[in-house]
N, C-alpha and C. Protein backbone atom coordinates (compact mmCIF):
# COMPACT_ATOMS: atom_id res chain seq x y z
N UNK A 1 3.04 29.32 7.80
CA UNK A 1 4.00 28.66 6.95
C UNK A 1 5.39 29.27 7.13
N UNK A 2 5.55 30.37 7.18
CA UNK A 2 6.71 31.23 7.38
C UNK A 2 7.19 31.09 9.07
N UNK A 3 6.68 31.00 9.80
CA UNK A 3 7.16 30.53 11.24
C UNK A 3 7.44 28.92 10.78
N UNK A 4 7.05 27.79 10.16
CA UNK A 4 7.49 26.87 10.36
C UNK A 4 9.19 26.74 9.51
N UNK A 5 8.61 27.25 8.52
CA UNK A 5 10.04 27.58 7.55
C UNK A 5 11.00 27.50 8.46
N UNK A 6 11.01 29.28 9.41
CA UNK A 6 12.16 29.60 9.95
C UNK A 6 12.84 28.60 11.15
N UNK A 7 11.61 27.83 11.76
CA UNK A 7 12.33 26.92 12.53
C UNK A 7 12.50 25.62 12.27
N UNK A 8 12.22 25.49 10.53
CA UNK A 8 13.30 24.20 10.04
C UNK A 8 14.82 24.56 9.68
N UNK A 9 14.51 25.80 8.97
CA UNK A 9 16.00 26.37 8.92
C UNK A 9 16.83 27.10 9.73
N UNK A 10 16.32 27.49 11.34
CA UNK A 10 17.00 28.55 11.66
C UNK A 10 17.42 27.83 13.60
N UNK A 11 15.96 27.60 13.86
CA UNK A 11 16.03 27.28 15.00
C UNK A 11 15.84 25.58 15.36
N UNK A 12 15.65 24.90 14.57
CA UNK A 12 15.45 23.05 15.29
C UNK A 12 16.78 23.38 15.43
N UNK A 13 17.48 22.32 16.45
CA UNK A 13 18.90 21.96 17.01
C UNK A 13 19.08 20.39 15.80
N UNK A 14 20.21 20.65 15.61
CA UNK A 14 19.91 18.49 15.48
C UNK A 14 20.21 18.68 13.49
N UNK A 15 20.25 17.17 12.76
CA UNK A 15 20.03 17.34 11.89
C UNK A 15 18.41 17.40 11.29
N UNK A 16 18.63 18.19 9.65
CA UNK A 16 17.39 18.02 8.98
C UNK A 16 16.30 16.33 8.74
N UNK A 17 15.48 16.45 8.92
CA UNK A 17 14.82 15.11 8.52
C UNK A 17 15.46 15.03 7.40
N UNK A 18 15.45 13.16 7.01
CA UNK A 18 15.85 12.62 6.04
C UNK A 18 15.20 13.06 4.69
N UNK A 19 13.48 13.01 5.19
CA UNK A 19 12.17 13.07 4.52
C UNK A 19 12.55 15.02 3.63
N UNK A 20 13.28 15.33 3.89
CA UNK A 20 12.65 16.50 3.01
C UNK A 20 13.37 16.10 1.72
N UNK A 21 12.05 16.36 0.55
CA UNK A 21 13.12 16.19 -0.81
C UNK A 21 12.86 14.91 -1.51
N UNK A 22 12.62 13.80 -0.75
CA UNK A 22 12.18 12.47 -1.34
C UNK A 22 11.10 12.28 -1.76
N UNK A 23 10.51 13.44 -1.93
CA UNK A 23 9.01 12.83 -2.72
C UNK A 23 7.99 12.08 -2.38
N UNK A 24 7.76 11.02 -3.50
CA UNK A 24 7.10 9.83 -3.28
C UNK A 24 7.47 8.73 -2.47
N UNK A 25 8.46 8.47 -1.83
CA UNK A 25 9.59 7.75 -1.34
C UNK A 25 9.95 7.89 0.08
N UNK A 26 8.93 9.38 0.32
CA UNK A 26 9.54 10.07 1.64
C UNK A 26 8.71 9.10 3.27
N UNK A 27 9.54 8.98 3.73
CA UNK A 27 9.72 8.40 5.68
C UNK A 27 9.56 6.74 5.21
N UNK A 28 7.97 6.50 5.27
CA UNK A 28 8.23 4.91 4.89
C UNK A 28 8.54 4.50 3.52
N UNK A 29 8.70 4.97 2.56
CA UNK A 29 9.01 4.88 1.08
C UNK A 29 10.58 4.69 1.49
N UNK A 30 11.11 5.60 1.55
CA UNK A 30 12.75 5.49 2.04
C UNK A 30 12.97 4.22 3.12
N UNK A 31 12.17 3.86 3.97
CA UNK A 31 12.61 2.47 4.71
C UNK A 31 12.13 0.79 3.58
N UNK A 32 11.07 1.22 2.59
CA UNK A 32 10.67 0.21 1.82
C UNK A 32 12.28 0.40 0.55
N UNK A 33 12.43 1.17 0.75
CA UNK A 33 13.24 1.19 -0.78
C UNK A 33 14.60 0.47 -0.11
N UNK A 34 15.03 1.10 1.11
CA UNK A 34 16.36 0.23 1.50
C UNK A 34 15.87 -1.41 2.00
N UNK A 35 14.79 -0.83 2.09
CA UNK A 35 14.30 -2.85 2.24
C UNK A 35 15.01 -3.81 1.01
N UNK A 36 14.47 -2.95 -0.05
CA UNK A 36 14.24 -3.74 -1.27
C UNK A 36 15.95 -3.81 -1.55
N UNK A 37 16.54 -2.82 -1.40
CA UNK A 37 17.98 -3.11 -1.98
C UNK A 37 19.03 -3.41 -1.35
N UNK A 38 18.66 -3.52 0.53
CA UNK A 38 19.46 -4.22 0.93
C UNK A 38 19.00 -5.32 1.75
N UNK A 39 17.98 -5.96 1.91
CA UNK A 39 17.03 -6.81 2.48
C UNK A 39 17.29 -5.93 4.08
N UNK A 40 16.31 -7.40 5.04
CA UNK A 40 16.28 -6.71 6.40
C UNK A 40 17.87 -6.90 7.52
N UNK A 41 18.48 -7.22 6.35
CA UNK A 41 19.35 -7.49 6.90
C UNK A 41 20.82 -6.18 6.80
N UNK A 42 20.32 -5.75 5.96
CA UNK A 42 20.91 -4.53 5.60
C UNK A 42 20.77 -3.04 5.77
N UNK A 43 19.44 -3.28 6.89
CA UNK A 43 19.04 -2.28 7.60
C UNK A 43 19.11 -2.12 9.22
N UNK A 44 18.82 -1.11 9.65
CA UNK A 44 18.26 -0.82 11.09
C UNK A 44 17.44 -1.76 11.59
N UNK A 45 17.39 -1.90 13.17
CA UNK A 45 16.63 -2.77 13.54
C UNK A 45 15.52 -2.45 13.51
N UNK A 46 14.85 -1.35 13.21
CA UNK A 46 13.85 -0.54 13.07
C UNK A 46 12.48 -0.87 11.99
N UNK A 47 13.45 -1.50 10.65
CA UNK A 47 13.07 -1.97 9.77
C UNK A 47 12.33 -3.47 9.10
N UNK A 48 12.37 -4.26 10.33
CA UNK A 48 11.68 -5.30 11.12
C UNK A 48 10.00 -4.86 11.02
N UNK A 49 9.86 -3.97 11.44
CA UNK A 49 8.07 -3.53 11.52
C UNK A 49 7.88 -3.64 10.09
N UNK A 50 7.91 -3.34 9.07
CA UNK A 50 7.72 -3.56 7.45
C UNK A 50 7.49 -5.35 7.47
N UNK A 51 6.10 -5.01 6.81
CA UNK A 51 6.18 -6.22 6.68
C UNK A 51 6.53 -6.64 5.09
N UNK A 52 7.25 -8.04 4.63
CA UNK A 52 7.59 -8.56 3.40
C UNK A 52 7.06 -8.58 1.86
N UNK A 53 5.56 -8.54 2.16
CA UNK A 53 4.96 -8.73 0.74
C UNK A 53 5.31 -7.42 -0.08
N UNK A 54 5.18 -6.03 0.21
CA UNK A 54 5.62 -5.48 -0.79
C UNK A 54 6.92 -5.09 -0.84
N UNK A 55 8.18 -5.34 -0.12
CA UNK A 55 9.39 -5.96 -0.45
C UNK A 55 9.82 -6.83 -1.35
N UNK A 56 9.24 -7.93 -1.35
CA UNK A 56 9.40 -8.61 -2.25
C UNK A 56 8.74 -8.70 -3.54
N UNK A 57 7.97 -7.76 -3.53
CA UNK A 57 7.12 -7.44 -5.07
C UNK A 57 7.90 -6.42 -6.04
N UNK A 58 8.42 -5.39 -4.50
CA UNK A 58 8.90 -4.36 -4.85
C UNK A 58 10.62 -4.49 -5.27
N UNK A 59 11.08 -5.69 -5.27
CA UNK A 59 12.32 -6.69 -5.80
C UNK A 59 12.21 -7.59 -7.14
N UNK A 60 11.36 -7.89 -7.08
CA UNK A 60 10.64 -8.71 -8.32
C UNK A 60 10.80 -7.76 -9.71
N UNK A 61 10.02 -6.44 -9.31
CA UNK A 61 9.77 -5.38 -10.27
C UNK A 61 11.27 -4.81 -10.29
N UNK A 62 11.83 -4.52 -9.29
CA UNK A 62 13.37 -3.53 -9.68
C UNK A 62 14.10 -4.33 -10.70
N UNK A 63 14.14 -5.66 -9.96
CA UNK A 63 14.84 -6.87 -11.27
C UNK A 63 14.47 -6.66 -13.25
N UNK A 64 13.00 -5.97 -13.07
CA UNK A 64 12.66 -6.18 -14.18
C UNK A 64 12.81 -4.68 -14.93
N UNK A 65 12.56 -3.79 -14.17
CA UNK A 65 12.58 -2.17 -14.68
C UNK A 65 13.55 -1.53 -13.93
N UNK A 66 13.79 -0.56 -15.21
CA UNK A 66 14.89 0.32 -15.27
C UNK A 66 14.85 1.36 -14.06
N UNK A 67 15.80 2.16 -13.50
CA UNK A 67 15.62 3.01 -12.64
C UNK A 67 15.68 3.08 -10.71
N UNK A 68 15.67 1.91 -10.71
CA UNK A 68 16.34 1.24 -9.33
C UNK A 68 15.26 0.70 -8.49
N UNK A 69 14.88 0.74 -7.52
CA UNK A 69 14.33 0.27 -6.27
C UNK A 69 13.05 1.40 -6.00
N UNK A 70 13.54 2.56 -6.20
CA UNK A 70 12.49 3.64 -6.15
C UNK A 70 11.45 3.60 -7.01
N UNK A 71 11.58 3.25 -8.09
CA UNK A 71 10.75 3.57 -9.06
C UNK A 71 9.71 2.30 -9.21
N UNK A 72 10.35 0.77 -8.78
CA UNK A 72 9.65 -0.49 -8.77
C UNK A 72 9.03 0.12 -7.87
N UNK A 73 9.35 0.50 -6.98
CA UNK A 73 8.29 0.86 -5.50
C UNK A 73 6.94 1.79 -6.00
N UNK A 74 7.17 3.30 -6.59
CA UNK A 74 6.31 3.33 -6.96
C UNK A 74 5.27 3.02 -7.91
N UNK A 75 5.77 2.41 -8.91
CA UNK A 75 5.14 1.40 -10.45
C UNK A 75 4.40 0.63 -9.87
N UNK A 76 4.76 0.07 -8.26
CA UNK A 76 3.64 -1.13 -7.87
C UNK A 76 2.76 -0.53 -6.96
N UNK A 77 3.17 0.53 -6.30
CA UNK A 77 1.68 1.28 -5.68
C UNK A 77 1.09 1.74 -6.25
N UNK A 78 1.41 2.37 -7.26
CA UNK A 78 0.66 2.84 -8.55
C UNK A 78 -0.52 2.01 -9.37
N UNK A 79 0.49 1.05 -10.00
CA UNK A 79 -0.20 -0.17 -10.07
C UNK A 79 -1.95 -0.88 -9.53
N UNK A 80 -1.11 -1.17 -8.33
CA UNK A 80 -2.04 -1.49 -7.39
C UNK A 80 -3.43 -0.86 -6.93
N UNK A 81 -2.60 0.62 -7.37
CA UNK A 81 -3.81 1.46 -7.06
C UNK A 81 -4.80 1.51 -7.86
N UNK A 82 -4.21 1.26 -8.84
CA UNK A 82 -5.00 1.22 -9.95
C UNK A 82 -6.35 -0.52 -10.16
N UNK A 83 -5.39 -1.34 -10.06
CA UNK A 83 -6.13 -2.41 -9.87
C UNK A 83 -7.05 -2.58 -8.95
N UNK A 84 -6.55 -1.95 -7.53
CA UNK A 84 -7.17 -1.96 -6.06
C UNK A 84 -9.21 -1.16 -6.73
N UNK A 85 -9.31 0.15 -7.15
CA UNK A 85 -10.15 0.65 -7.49
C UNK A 85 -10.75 0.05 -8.73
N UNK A 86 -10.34 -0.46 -9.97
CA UNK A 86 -11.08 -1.43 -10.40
C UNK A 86 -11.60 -2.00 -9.73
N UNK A 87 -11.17 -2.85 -9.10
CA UNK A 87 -11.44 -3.97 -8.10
C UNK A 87 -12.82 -3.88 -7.26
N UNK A 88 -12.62 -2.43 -6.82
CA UNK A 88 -13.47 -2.05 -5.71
C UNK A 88 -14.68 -1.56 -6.99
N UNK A 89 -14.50 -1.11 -7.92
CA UNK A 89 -16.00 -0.95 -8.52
C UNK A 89 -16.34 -2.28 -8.80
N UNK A 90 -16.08 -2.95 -9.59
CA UNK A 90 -16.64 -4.75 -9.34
C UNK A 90 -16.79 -5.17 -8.17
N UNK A 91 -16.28 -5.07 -6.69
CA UNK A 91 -17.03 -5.83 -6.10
C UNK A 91 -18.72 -5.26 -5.59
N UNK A 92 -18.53 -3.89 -5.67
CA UNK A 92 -19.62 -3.24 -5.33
C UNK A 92 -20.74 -3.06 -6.06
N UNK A 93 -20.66 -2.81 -7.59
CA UNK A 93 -21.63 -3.36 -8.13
C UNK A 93 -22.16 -4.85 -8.54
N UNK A 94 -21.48 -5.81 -7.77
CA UNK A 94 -21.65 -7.18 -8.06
C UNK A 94 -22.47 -7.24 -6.71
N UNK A 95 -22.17 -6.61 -5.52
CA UNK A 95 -22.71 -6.86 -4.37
C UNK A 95 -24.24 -5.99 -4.40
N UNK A 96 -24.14 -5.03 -4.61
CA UNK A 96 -25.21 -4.32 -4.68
C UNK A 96 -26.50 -4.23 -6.29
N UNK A 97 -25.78 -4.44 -7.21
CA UNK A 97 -26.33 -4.26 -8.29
C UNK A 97 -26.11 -2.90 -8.83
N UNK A 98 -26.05 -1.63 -8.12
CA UNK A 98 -25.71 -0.41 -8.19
C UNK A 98 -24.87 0.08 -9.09
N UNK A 99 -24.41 0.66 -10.51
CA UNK A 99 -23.16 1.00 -10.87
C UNK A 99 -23.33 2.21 -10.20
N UNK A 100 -23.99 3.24 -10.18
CA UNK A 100 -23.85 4.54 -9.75
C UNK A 100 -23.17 4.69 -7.76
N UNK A 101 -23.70 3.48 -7.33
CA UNK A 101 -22.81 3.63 -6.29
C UNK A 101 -21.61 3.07 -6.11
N UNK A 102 -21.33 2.23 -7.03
CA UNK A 102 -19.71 1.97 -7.35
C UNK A 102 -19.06 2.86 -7.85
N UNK A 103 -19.36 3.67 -8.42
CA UNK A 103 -18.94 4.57 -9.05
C UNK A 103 -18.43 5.75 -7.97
N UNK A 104 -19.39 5.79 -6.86
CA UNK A 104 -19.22 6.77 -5.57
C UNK A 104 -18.39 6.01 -4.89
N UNK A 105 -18.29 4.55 -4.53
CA UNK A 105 -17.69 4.16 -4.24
C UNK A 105 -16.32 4.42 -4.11
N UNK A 106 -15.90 3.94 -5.38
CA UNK A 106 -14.44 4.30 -6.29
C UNK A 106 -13.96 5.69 -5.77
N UNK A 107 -15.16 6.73 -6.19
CA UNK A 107 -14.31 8.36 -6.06
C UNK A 107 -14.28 8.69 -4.47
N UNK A 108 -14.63 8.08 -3.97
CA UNK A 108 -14.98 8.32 -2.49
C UNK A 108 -13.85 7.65 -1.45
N UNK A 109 -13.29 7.00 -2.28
CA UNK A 109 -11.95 5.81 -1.74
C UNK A 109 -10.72 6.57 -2.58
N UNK A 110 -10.68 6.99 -3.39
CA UNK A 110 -9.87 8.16 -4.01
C UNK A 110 -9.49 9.60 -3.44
N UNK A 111 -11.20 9.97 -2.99
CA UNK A 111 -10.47 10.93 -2.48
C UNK A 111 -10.42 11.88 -1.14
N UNK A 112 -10.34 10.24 -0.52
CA UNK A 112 -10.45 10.15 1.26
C UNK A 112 -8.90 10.67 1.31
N UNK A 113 -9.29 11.50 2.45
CA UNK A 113 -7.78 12.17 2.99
C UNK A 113 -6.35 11.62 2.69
N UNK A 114 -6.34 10.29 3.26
CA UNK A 114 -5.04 9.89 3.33
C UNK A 114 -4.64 9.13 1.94
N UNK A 115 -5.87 9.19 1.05
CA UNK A 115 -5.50 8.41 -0.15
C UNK A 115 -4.47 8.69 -0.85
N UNK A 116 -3.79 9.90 -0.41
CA UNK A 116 -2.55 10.33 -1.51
C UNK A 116 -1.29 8.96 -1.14
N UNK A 117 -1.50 8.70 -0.35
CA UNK A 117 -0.37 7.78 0.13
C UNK A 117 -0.26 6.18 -0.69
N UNK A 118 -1.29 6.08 -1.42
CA UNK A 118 -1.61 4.88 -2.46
C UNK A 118 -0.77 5.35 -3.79
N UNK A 119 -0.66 6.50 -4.11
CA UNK A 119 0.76 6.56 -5.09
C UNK A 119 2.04 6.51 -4.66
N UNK A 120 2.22 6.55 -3.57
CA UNK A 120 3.55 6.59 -2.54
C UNK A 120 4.11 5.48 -2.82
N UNK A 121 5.25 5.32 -2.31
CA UNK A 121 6.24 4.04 -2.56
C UNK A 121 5.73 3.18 -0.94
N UNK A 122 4.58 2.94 -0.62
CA UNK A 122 3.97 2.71 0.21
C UNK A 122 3.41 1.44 0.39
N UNK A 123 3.11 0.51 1.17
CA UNK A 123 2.16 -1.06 1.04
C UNK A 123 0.86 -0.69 0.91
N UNK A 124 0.23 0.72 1.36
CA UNK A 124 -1.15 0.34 1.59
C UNK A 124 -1.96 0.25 0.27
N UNK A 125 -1.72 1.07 -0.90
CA UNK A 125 -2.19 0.78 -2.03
C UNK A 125 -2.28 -1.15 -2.31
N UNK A 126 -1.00 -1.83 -2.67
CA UNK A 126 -1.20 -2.84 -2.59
C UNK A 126 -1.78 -3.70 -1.40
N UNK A 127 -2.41 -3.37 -0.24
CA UNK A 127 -2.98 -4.02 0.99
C UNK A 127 -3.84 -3.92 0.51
N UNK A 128 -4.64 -2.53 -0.17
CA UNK A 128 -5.86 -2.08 -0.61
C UNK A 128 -6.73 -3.16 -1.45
N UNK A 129 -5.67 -3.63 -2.58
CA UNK A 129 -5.78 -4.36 -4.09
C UNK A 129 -6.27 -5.54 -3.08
N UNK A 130 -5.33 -5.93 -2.08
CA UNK A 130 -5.51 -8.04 -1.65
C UNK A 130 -6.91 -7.63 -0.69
N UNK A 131 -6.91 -6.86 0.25
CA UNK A 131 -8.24 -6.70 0.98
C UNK A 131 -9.52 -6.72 -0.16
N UNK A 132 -9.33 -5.87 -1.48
CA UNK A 132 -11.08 -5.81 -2.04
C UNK A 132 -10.52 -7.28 -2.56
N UNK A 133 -9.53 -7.96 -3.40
CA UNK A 133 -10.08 -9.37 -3.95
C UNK A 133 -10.58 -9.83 -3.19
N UNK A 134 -10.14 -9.80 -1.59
CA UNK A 134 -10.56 -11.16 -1.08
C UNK A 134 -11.66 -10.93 -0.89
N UNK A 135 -12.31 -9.89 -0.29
CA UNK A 135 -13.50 -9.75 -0.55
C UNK A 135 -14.82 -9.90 -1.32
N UNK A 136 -13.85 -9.97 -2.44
CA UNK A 136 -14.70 -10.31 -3.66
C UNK A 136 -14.44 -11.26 -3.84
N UNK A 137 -13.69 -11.90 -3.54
CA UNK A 137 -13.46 -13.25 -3.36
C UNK A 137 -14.54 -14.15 -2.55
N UNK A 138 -14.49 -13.78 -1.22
CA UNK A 138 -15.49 -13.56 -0.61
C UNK A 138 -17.09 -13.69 -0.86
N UNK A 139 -17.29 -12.54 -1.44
CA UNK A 139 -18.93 -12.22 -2.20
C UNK A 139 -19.10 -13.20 -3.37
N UNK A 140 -17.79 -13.55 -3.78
CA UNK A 140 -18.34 -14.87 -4.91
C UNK A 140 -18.51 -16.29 -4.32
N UNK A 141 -18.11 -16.41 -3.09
CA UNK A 141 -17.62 -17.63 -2.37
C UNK A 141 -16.35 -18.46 -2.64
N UNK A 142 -15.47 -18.07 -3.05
CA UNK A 142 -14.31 -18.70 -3.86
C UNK A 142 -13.24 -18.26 -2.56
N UNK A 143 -13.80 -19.69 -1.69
CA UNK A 143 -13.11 -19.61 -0.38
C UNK A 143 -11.36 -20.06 -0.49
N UNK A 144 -11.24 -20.53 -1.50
CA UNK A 144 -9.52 -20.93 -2.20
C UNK A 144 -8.85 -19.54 -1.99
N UNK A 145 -9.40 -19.04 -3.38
CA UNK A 145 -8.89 -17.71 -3.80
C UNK A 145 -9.00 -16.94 -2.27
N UNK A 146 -10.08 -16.20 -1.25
CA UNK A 146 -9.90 -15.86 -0.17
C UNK A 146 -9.04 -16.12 0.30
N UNK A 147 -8.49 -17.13 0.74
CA UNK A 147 -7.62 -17.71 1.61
C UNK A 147 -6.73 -17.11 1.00
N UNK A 148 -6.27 -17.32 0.29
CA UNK A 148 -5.21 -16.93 -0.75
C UNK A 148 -4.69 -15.72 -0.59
N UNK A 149 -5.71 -14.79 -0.82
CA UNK A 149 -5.34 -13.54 -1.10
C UNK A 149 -5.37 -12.80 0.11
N UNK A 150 -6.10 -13.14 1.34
CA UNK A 150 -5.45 -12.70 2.74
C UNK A 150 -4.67 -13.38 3.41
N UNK A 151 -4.44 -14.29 3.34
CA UNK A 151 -2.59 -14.62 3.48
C UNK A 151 -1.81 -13.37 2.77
N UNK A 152 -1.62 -13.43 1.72
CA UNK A 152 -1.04 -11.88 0.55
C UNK A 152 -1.21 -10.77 1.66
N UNK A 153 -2.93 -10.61 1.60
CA UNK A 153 -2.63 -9.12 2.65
C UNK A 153 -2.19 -8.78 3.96
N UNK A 154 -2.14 -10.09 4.25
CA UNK A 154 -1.24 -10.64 6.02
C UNK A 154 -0.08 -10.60 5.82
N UNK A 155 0.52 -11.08 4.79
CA UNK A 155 2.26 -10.43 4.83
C UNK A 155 2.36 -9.01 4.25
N UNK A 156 1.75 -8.28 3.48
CA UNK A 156 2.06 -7.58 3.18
C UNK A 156 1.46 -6.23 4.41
N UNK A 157 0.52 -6.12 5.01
CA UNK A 157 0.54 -5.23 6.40
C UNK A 157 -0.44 -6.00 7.55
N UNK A 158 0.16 -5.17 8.74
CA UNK A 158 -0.15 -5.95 9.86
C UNK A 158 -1.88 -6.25 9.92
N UNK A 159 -2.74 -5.33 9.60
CA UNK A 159 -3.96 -5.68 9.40
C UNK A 159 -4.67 -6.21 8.82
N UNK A 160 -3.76 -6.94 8.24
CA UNK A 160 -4.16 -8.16 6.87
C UNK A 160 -5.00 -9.70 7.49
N UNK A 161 -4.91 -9.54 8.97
CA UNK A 161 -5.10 -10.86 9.54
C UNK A 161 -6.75 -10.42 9.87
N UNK A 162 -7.11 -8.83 9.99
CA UNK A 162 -8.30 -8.67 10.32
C UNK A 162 -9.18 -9.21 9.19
N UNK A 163 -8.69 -9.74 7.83
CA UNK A 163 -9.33 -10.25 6.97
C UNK A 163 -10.46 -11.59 7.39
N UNK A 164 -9.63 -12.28 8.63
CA UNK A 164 -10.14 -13.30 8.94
C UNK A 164 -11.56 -13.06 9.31
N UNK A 165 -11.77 -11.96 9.98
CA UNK A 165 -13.08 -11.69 10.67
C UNK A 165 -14.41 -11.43 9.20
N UNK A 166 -13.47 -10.93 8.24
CA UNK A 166 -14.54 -10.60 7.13
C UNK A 166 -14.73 -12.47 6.32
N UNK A 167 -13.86 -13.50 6.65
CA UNK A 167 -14.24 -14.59 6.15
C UNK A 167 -15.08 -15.51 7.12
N UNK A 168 -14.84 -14.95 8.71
CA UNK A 168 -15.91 -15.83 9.74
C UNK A 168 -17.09 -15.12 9.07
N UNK A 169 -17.30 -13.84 8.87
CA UNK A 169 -18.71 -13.29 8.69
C UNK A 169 -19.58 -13.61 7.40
N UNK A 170 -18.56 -13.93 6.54
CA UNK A 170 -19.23 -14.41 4.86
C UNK A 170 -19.45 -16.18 5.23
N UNK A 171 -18.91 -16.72 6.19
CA UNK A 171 -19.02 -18.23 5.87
C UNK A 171 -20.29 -18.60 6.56
């Protein structure tokens, strides 16, 4: 830790990353947040790879709550995260009958490595939420609602289209 220290402060050439200091917000949080407050048009060309759905959720919410662009951003991964894991214990004990393995389910999707990034000012929490509806969407047959809700997870990240393969396999 102390060798990396000294060659953020002493020896990299160049400026500091943007990312130190931003928190919840930090690398893609900071490209979602200038999404939201200056569209893609008000950014780097860089900012093109983001895809729209939680841009525009994450605009919806700033409009409505206090505190700017940052904070809608995280209120809806948060959010989401929250709904996303509901979500995922209903579809799993609806699919299985199991509560005790929904229950593993849930903590096991919580507290997979990269899960910290679902409180982040991040899409994947909300990708998380549209992937289990549709799914459960899915497991109920409510091929409307499916459709529906992976379209949602297709704009909102690029792997949202792999949804299709989970609706060839349920039909």
């Amino acid at each position: 830790m102390l060798g990396a220290r000294l060659y953020v402060d002493h020896l990299h050439e160049g400026e500091r990353p943007l990312q130190v200091g931003q928190g919840l917000l930090a690398w893609d949080g900071a490209w979602y947040r200038s999404l939201v407050e200056s569209g893609y048009s008000g950014v780097d060309q860089e900012g093109i790879r983001f895809f729209p759905g939680f841009v525009l959720l994450g605009r919806l919410l700033d409009a409505v709550l206090p505190g700017g662009a940052g904070v809608a951003l995280v209120v809806l991964a948060n959010a989401a995260a929250l709904f996303a894991m509901a979500l995922l214990l209903r579809l799993v004990r609806e699919v299985t009958g199991d509560a005790d393995l929904a229950g593993r389910a849930v903590w096991l999707t919580a507290c997979f490595p990269p899960a910290f990034v679902l409180v982040w000012g991040y899409a994947e929490a909300l990708f998380l939420l549209l992937a289990v509806a549709t799914l459960l969407a899915l497991a109920r047959r409510s091929w409307w609602w499916a459709a529906v809700l992976a379209s949602a997870a297709a704009v909102t990240r690029p792997t949202g289209a792999l949804l299709a393969v989970a609706a060839l396999a349920s039909a």
